[in-house]
N, C-alpha and C. Protein backbone atom coordinates (compact mmCIF):
# COMPACT_ATOMS: atom_id res chain seq x y z
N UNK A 1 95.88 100.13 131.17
CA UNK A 1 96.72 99.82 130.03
C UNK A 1 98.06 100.53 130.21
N UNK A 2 99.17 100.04 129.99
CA UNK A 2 100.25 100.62 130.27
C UNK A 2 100.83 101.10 128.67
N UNK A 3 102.12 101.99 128.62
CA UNK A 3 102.83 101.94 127.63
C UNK A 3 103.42 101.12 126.95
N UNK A 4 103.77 100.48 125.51
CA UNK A 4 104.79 99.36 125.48
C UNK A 4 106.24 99.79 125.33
N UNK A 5 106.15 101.00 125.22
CA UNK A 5 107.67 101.06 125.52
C UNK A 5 108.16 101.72 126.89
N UNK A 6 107.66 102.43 127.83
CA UNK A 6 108.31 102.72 128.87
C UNK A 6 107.87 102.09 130.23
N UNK A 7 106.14 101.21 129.76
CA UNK A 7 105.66 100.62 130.79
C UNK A 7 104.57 101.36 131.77
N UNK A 8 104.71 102.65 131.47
CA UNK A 8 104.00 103.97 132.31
C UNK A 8 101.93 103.87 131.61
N UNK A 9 101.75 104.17 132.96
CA UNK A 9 99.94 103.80 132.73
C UNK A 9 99.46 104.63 131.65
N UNK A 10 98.68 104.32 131.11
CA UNK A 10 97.92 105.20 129.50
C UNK A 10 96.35 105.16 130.21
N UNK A 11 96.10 106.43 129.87
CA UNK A 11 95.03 106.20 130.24
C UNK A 11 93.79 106.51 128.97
N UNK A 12 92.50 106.38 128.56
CA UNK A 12 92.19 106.11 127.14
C UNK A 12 91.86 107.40 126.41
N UNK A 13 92.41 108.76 127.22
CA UNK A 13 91.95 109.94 126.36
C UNK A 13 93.32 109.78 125.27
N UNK A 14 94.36 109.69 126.37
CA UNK A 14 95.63 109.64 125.61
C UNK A 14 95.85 108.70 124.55
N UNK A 15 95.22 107.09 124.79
CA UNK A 15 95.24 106.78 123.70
C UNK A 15 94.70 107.16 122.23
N UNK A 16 93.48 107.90 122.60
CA UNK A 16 92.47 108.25 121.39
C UNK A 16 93.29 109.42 120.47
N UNK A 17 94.23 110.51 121.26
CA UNK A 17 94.66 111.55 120.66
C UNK A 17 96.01 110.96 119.77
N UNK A 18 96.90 109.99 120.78
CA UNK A 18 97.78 109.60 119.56
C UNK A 18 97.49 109.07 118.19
N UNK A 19 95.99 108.29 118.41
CA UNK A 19 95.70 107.68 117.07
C UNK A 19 95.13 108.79 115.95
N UNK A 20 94.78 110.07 116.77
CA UNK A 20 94.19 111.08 116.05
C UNK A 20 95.69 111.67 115.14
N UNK A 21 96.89 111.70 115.58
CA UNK A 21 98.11 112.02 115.21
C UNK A 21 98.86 111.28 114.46
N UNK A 22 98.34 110.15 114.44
CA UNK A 22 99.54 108.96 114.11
C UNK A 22 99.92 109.72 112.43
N UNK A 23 101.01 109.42 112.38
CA UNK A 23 101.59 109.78 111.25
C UNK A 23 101.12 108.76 110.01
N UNK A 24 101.26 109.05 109.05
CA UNK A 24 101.37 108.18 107.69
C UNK A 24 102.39 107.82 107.01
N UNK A 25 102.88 106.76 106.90
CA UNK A 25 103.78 105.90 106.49
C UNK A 25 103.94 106.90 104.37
N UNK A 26 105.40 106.57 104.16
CA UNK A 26 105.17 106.78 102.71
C UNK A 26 104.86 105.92 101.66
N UNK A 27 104.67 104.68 102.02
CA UNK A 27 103.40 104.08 101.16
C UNK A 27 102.25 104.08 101.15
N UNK A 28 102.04 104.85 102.75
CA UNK A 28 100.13 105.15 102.79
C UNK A 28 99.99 106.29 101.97
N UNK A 29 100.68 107.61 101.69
CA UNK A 29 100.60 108.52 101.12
C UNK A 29 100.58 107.71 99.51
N UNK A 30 101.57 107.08 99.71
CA UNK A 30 101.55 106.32 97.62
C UNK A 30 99.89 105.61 97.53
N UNK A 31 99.71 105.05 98.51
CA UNK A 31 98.49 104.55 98.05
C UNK A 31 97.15 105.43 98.38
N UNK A 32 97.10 106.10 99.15
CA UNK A 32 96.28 107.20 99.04
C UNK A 32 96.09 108.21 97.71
N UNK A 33 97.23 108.38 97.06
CA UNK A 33 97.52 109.22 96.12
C UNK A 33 96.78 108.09 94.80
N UNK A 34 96.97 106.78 94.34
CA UNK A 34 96.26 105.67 93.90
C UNK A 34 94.91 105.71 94.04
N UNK A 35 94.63 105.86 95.17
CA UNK A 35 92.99 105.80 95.54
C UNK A 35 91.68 106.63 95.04
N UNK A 36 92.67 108.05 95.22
CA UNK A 36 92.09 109.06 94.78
C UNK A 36 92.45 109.66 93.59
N UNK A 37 93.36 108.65 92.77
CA UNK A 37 93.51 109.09 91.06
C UNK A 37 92.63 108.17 90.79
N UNK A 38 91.53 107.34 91.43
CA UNK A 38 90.26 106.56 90.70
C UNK A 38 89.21 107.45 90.24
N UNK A 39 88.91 107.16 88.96
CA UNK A 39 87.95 108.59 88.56
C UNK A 39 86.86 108.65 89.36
N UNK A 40 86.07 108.04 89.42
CA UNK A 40 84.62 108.66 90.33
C UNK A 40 84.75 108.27 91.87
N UNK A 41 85.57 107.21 92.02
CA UNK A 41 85.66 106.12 93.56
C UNK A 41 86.58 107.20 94.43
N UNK A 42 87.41 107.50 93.74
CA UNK A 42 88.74 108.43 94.21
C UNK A 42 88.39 109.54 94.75
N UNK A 43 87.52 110.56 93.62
CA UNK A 43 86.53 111.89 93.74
C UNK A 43 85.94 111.80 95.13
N UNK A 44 85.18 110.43 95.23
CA UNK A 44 83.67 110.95 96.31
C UNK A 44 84.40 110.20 98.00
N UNK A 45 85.65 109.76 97.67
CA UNK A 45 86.70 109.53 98.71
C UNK A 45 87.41 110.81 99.29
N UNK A 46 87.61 111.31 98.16
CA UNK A 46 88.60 112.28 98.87
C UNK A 46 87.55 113.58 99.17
N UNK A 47 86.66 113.92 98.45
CA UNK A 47 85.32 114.46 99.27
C UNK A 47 84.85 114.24 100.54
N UNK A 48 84.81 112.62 100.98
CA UNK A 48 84.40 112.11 102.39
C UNK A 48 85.68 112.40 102.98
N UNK A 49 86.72 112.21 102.81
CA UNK A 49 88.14 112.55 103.84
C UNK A 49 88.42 113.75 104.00
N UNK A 50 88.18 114.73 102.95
CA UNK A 50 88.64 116.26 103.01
C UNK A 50 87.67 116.80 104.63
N UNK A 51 86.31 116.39 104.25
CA UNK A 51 85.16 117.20 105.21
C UNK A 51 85.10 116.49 106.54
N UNK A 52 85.88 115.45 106.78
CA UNK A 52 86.06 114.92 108.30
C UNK A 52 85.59 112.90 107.78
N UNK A 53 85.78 112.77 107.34
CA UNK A 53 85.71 111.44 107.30
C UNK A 53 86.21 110.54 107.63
N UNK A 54 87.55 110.66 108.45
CA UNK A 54 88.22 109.89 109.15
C UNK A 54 88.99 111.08 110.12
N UNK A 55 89.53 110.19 111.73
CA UNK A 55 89.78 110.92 112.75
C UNK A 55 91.28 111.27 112.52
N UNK A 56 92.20 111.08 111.37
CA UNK A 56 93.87 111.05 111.59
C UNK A 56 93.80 112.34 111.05
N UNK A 57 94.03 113.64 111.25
CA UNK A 57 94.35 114.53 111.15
C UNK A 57 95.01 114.72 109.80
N UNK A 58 96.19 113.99 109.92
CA UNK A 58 97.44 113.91 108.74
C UNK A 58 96.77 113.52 107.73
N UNK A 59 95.59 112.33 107.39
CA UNK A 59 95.10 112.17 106.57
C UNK A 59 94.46 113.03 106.03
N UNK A 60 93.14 113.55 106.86
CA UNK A 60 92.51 114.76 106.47
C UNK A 60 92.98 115.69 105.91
N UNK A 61 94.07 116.81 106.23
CA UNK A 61 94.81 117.28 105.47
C UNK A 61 95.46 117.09 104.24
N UNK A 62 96.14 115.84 103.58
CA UNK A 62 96.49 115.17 103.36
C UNK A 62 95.34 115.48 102.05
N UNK A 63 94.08 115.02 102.10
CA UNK A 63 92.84 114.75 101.23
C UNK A 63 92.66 115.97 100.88
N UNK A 64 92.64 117.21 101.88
CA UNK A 64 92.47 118.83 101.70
C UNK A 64 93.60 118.87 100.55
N UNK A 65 94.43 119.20 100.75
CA UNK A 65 95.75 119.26 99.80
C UNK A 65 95.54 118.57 98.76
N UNK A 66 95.29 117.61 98.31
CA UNK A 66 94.59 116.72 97.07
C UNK A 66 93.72 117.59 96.59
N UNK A 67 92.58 117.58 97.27
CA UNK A 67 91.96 118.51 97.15
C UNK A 67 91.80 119.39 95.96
N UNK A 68 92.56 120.44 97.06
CA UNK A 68 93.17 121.50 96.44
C UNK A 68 93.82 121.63 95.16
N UNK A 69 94.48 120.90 95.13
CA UNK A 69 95.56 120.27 93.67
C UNK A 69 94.34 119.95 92.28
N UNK A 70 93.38 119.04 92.89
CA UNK A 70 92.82 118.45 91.65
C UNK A 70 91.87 119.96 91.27
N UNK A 71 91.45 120.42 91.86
CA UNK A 71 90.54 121.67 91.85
C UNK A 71 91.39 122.97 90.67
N UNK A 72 92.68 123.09 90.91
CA UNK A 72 93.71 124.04 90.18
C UNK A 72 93.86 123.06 89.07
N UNK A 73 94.34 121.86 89.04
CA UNK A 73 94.44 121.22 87.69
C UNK A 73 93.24 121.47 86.50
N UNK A 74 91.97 121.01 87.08
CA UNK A 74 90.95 121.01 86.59
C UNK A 74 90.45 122.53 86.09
N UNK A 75 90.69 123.34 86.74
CA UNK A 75 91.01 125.04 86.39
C UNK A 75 91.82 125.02 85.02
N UNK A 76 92.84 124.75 85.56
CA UNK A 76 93.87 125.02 84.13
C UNK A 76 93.54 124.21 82.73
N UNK A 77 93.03 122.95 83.23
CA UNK A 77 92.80 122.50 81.73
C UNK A 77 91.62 123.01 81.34
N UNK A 78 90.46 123.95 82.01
CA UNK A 78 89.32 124.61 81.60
C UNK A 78 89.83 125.38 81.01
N UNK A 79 90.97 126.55 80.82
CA UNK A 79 91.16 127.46 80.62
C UNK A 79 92.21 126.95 79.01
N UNK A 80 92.80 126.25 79.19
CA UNK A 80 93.53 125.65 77.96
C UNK A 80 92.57 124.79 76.86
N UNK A 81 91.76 124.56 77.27
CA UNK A 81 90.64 123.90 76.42
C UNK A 81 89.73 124.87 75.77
N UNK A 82 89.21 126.28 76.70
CA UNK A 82 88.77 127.50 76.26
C UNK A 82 89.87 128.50 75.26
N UNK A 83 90.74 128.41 75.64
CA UNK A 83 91.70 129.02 74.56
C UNK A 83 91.58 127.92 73.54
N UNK A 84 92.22 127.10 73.44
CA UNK A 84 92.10 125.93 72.27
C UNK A 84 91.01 126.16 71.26
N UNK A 85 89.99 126.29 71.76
CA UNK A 85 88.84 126.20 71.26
C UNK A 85 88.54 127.83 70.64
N UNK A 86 89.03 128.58 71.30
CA UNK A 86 88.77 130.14 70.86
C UNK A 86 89.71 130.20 69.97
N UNK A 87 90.87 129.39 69.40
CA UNK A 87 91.88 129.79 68.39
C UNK A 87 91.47 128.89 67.15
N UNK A 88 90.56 127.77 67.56
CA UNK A 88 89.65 127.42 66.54
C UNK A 88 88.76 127.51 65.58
N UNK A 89 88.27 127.85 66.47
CA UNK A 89 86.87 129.10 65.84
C UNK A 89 87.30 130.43 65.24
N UNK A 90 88.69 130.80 65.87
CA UNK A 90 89.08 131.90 64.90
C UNK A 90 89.51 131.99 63.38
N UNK A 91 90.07 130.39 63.93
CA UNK A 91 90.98 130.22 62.47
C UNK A 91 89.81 129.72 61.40
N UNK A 92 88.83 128.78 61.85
CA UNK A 92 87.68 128.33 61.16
C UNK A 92 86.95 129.82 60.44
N UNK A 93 86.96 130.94 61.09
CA UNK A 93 86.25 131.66 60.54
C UNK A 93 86.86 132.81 59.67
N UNK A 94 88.88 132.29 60.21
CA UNK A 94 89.06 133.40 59.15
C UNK A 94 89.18 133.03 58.09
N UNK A 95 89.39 131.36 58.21
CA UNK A 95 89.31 130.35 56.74
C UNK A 95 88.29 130.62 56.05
N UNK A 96 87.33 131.20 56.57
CA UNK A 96 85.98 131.53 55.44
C UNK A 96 85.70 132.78 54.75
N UNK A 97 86.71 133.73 55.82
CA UNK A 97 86.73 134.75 54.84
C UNK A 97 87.83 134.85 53.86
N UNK A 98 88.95 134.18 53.58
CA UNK A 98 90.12 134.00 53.01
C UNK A 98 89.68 133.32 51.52
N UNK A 99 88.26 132.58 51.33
CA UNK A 99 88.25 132.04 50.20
C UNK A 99 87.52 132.92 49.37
């Protein structure tokens, strides 16, 4: 198999590693980012891509970093929902001693 742009022989390790590299276009990132804002389809996707589920590197990472992101989001609204809820119950109970 040759190159198509310089014509020079390829031989098939080399092909396998560029495809391991190939970059991602910025609509694959837009639609990746789509894929995995699907609530449960999205989740057990970007689970299979984070831990090796496909060979593109960039992707993998890519899913890690998602990842990562949805993991801290999901943190913070635990923690704003636990406050919320603790300023509730405060006020509920100081409303009962106030009457």
């Amino acid at each position: 198999m040759n190159c198509p742009n310089c014509g020079a022989p390829i031989d098939e390790k080399t092909i396998g590693s560029t495809n391991e590299y190939k970059p991602i276009t910025m609509w694959g990132y837009f639609g990746y980012e789509i894929l995995f804002s699907i609530p449960l389809i999205g989740l057990i996707l970007l689970i299979v891509f984070s831990v090796g589920g496909t060979k593109n590197v960039n992707l993998k990472n890519f899913a890690r970093s998602y990842f990562c992101y949805t993991i801290i989001v999901l943190i913070l609204i635990g923690i704003l929902v636990a406050v919320l809820t603790g300023m509730g119950v405060t006020a509920g109970i100081g409303s009962l001693f106030n009457q």
